[in-house]
Protein backbone atom coordinates (compact mmCIF):
# COMPACT_ATOMS: atom_id res chain seq x y z
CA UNK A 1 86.76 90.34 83.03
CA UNK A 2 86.57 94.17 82.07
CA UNK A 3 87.82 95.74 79.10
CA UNK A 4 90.37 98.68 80.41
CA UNK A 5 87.76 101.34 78.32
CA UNK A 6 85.10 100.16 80.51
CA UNK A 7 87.65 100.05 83.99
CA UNK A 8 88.68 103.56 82.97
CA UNK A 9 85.06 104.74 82.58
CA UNK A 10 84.18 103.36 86.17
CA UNK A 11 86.88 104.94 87.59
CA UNK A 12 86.26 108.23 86.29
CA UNK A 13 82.61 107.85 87.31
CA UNK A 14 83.82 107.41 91.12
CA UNK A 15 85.60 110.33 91.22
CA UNK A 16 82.66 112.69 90.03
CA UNK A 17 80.81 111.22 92.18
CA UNK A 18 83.23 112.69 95.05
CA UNK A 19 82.22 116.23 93.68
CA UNK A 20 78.98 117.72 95.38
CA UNK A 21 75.82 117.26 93.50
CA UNK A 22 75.31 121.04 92.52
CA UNK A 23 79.20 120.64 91.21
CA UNK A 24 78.03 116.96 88.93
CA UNK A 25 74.73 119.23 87.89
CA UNK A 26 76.58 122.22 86.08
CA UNK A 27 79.90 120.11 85.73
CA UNK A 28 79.66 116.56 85.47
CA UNK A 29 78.85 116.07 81.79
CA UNK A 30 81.58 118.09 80.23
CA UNK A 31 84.43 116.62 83.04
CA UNK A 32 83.46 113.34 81.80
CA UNK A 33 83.81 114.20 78.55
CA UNK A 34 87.26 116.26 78.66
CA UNK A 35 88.68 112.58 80.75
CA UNK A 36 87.28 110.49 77.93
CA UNK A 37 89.23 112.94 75.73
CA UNK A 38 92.46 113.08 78.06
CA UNK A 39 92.34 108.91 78.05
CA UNK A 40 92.38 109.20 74.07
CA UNK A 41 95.41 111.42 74.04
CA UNK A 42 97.13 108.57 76.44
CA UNK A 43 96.61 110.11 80.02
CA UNK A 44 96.05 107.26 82.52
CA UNK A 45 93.01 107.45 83.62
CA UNK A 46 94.26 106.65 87.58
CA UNK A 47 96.12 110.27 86.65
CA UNK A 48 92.59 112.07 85.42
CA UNK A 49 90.87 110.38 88.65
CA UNK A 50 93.67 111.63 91.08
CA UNK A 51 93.30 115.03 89.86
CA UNK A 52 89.10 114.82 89.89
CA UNK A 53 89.26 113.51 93.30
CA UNK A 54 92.23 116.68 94.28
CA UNK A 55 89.28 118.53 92.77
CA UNK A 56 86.29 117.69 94.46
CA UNK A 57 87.99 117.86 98.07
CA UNK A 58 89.05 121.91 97.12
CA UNK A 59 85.06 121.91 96.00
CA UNK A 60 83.58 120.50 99.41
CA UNK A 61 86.49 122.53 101.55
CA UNK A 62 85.68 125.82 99.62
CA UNK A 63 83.75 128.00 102.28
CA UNK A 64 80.65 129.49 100.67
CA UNK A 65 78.44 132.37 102.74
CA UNK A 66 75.71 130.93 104.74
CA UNK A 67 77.91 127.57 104.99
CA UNK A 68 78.67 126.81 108.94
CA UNK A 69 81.62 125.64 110.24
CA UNK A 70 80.25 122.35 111.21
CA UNK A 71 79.51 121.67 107.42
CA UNK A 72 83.20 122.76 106.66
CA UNK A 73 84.27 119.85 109.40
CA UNK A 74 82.37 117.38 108.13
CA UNK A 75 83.43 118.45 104.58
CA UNK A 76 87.05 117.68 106.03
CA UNK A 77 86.34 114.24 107.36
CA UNK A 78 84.58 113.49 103.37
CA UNK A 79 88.04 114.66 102.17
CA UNK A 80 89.66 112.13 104.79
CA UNK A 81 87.36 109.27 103.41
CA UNK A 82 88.12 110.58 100.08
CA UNK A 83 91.82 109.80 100.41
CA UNK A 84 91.14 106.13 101.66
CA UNK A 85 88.71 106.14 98.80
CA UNK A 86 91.70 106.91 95.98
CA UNK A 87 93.74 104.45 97.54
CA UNK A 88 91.79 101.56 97.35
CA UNK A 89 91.07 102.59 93.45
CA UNK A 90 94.64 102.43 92.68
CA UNK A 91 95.31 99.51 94.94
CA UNK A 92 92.40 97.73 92.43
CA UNK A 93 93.62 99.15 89.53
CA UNK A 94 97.15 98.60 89.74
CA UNK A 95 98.00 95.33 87.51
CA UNK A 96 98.96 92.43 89.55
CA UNK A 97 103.06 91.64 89.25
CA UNK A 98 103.77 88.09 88.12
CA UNK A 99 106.44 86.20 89.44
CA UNK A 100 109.86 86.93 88.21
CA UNK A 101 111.35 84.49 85.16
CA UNK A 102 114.63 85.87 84.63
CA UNK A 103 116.88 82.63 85.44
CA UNK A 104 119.86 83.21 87.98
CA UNK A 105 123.38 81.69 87.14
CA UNK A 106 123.34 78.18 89.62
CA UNK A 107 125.45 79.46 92.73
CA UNK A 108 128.89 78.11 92.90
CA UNK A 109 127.60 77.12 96.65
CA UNK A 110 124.75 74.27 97.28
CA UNK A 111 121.72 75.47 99.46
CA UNK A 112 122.62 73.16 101.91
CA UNK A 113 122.74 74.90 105.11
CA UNK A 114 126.40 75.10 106.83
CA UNK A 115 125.57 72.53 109.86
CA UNK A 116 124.92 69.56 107.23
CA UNK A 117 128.00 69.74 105.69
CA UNK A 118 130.31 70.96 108.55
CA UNK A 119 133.20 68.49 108.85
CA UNK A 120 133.00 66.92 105.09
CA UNK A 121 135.30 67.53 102.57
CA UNK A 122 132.58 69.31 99.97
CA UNK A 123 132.31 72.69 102.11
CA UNK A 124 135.15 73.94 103.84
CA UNK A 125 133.53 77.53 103.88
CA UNK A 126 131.01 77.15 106.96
């Protein structure tokens, strides 16, 4: 089992990865850092990786000169993936919920359904 530091780290690294390698060359080393930093303040890290991802589909949907419009569509259809991508992230990194243990006061009624006890003198309700 992973320690969170080491869940938080991988999820951080998956959303740089969404950024375009020119973006991780000039950027990459000093985002990581500033999440590391955010995490140590108390951000969640699922927050940081939401915002990175928010970030790296304006990056690939930012026109640039000489780009063509068939790079800007498939740029869109990254951002799609990108979307399916975060969710699956915080589908994994949501903790599981355990059952429930608060106790419930018996019911005054018995779970015995209405057509056992129809005609006898213990439920005149049904």
């Amino acid at each position: 089992m992973s320690t969170p530091g080491v869940r938080n780290g991988r999820l951080i690294d998956a959303a740089l990865r969404c950024y375009p390698p020119r973006w991780r060359r000039r950027h990459g080393i000093e985002a990581a850092e500033l999440a590391t930093l955010l995490i140590r303040d108390g951000r969640p890290a699922a927050s940081i990786a939401w915002s990175y991802l928010l970030g790296a589909a304006r990056t690939w949907l930012t026109p640039r000169p000489g780009r063509s419009l068939s790079a800007v569509a498939a740029a869109l259809l990254a951002a799609a993936c990108l979307l399916g991508f975060a969710a699956a992230l915080a589908a994994e990194t949501t903790p599981a919920r355990a059952a429930s243990t608060s106790t419930q006061s018996p019911s005054p009624h018995p779970a015995t359904p209405c057509h056992l006890t129809q005609g006898t003198t213990r439920d005149r309700s049904c």
